[in-house]
C-alpha atoms as a PDB file:
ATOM      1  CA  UNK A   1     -10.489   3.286  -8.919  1.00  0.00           C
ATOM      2  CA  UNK A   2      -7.397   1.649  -8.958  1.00  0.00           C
ATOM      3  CA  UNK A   3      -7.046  -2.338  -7.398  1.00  0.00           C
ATOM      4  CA  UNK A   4      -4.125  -4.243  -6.647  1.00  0.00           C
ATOM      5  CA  UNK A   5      -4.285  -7.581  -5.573  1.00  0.00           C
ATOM      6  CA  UNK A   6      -1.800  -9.630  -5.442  1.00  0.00           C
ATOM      7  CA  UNK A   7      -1.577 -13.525  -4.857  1.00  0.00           C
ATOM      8  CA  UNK A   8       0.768 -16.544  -4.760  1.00  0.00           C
ATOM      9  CA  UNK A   9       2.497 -16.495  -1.768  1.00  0.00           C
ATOM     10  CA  UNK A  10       3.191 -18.994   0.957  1.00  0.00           C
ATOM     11  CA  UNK A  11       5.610 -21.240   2.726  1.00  0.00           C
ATOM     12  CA  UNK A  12       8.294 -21.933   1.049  1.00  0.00           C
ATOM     13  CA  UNK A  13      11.865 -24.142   1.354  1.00  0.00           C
ATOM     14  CA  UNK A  14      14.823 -22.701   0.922  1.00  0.00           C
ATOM     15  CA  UNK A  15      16.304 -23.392  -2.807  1.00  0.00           C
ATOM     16  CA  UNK A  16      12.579 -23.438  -3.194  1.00  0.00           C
ATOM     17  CA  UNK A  17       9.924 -21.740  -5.946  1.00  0.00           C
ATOM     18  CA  UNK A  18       6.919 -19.815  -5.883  1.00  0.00           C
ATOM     19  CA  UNK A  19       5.270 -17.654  -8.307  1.00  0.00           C
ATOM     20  CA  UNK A  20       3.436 -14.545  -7.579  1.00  0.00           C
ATOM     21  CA  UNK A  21       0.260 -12.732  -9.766  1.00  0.00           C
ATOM     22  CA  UNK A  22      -1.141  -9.366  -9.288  1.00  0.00           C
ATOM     23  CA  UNK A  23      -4.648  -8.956 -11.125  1.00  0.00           C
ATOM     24  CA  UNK A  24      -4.895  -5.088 -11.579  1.00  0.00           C
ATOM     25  CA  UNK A  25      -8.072  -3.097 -12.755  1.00  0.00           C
ATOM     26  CA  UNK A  26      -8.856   0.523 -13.050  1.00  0.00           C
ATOM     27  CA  UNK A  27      -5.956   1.313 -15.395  1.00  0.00           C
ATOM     28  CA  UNK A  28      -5.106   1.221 -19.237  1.00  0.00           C
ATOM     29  CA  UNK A  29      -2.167  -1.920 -17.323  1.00  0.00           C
ATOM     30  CA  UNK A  30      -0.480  -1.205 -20.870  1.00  0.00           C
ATOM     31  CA  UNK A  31       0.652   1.902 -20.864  1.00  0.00           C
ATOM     32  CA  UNK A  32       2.756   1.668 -17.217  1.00  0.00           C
ATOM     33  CA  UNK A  33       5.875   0.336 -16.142  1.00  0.00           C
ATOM     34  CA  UNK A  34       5.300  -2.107 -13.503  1.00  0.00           C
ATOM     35  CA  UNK A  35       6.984  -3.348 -10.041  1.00  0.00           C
ATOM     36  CA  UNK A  36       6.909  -5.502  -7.743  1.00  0.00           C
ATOM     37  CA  UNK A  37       8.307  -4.498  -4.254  1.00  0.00           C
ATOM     38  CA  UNK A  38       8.760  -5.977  -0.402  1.00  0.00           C
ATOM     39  CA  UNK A  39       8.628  -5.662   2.808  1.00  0.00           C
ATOM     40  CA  UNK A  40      10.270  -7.582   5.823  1.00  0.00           C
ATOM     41  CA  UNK A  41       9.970  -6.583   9.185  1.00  0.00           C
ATOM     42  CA  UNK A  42      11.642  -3.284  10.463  1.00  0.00           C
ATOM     43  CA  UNK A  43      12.728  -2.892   6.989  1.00  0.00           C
ATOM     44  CA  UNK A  44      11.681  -0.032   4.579  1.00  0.00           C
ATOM     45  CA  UNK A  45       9.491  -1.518   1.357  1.00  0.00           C
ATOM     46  CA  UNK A  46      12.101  -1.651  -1.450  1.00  0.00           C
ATOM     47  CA  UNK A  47      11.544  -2.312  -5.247  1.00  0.00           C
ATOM     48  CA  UNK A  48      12.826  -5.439  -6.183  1.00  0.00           C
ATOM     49  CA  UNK A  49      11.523  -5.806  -9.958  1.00  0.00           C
ATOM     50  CA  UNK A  50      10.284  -3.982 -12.789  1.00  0.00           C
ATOM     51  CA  UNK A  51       8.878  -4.271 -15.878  1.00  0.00           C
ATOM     52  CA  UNK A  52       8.682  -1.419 -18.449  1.00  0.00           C
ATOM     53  CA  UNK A  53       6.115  -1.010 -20.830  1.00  0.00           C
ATOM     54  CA  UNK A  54       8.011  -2.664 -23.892  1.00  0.00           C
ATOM     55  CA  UNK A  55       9.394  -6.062 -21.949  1.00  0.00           C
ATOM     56  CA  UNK A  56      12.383  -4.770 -20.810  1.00  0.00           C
ATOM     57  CA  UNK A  57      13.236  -5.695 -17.184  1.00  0.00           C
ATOM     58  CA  UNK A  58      15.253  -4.845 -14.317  1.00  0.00           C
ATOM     59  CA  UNK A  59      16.302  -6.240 -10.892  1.00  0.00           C
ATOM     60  CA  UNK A  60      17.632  -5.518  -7.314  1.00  0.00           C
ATOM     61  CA  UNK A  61      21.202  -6.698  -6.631  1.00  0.00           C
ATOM     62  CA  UNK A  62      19.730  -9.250  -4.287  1.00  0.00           C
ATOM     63  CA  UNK A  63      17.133 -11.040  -6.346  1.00  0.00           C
ATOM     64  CA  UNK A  64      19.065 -11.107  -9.926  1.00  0.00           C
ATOM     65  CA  UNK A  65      19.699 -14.612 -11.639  1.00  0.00           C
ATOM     66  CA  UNK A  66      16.994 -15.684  -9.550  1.00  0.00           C
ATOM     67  CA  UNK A  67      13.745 -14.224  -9.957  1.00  0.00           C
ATOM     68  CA  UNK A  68      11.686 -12.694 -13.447  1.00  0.00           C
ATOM     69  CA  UNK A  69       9.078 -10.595 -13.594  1.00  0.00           C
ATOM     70  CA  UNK A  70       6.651 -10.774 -16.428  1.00  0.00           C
ATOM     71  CA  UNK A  71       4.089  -8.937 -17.937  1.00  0.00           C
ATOM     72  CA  UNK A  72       0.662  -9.969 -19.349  1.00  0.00           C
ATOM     73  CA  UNK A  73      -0.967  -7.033 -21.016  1.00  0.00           C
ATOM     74  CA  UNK A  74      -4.001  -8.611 -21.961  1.00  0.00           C
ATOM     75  CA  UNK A  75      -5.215  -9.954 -18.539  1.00  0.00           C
ATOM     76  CA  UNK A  76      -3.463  -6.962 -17.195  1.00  0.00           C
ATOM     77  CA  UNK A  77      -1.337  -9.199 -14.622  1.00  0.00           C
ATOM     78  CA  UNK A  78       2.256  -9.097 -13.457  1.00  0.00           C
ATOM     79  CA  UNK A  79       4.554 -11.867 -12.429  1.00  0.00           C
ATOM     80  CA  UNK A  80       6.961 -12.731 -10.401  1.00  0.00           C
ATOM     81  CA  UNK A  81       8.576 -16.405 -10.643  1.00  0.00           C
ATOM     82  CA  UNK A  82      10.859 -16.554  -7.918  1.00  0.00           C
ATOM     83  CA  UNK A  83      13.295 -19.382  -7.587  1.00  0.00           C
ATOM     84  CA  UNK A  84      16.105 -20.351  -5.459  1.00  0.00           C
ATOM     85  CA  UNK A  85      14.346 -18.749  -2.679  1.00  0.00           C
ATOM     86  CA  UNK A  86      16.548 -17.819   0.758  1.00  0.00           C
ATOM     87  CA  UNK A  87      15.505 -16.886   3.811  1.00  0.00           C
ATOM     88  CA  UNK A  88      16.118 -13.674   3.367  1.00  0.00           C
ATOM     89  CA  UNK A  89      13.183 -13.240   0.714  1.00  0.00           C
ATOM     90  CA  UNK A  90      11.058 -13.872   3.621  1.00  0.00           C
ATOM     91  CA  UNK A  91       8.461 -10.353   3.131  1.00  0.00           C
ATOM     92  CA  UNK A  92       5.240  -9.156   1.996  1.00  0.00           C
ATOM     93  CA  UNK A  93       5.408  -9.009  -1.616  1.00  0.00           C
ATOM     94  CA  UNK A  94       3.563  -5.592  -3.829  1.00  0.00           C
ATOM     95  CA  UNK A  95       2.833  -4.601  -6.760  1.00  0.00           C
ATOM     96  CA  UNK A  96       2.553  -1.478  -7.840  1.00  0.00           C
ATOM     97  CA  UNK A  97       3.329   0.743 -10.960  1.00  0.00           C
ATOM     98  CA  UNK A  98       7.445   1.925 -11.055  1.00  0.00           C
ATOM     99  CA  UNK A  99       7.554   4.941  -9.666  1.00  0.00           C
ATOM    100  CA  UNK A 100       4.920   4.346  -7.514  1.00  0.00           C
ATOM    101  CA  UNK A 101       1.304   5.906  -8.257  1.00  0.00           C
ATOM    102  CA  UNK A 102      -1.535   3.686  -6.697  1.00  0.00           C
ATOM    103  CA  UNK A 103      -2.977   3.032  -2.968  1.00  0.00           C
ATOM    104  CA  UNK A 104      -1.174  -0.556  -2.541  1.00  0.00           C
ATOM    105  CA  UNK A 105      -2.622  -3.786  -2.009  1.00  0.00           C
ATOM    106  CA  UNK A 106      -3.040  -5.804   0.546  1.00  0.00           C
ATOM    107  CA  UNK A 107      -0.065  -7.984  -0.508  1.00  0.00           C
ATOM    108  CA  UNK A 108       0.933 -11.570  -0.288  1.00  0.00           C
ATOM    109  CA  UNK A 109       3.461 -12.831   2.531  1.00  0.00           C
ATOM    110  CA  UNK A 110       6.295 -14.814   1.089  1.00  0.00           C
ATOM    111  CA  UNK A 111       8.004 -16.739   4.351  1.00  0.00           C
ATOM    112  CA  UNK A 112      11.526 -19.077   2.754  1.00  0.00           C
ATOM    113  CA  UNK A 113      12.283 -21.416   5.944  1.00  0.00           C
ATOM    114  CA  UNK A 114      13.239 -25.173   7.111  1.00  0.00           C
END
């Protein structure tokens, strides 16, 4: 059985940092592309960062130059380091493989404000 769980999120500053984990288990984590995703209020969930099998990565419009996602095969984690945060950020952050695949976690609320 596949588990998600993510972690790291919080209260956060605007211009401000956080970095998110998601600990996975009942997969061989090396042989998918990964992605983390969010969702604000009233707003459909929308991929904002993947990770392919090899390294290579890729990123939403809105989030590039500011946040990288990472990949530890070993602990079978992904990361998301997210930095000049903006309000706008403000969601639940996912994981989940890219395309998606699994039930999804519970999720970790990321809230950017003064």
């Amino acid at each position: 059985q596949v588990q998600l769980v993510e972690s790291g999120g919080g209260l956060a500053q605007p211009g401000g940092s956080l970095r998110l984990s998601c600990a996975t288990s009942g997969i061989i984590f090396s042989l998918y592309a990964m992605g983390w995703y969010r969702q604000s209020p009233g707003k459909e969930r929308e991929l904002v960062a993947r990770i392919g099998r090899g390294g290579t990565t890729d990123y939403a419009d809105s989030v590039k130059g500011r946040f990288t996602i990472s990949r530890d095969n070993a602990k079978k984690m992904v990361n998301l380091q997210m930095n000049s945060l903006k309000p706008e950020d403000t969601a639940v952050y996912y994981c989940n493989r890219d395309p998606v695949a699994w039930d999804w976690g519970l999720g970790t609320q990321v809230t950017v404000s003064s």
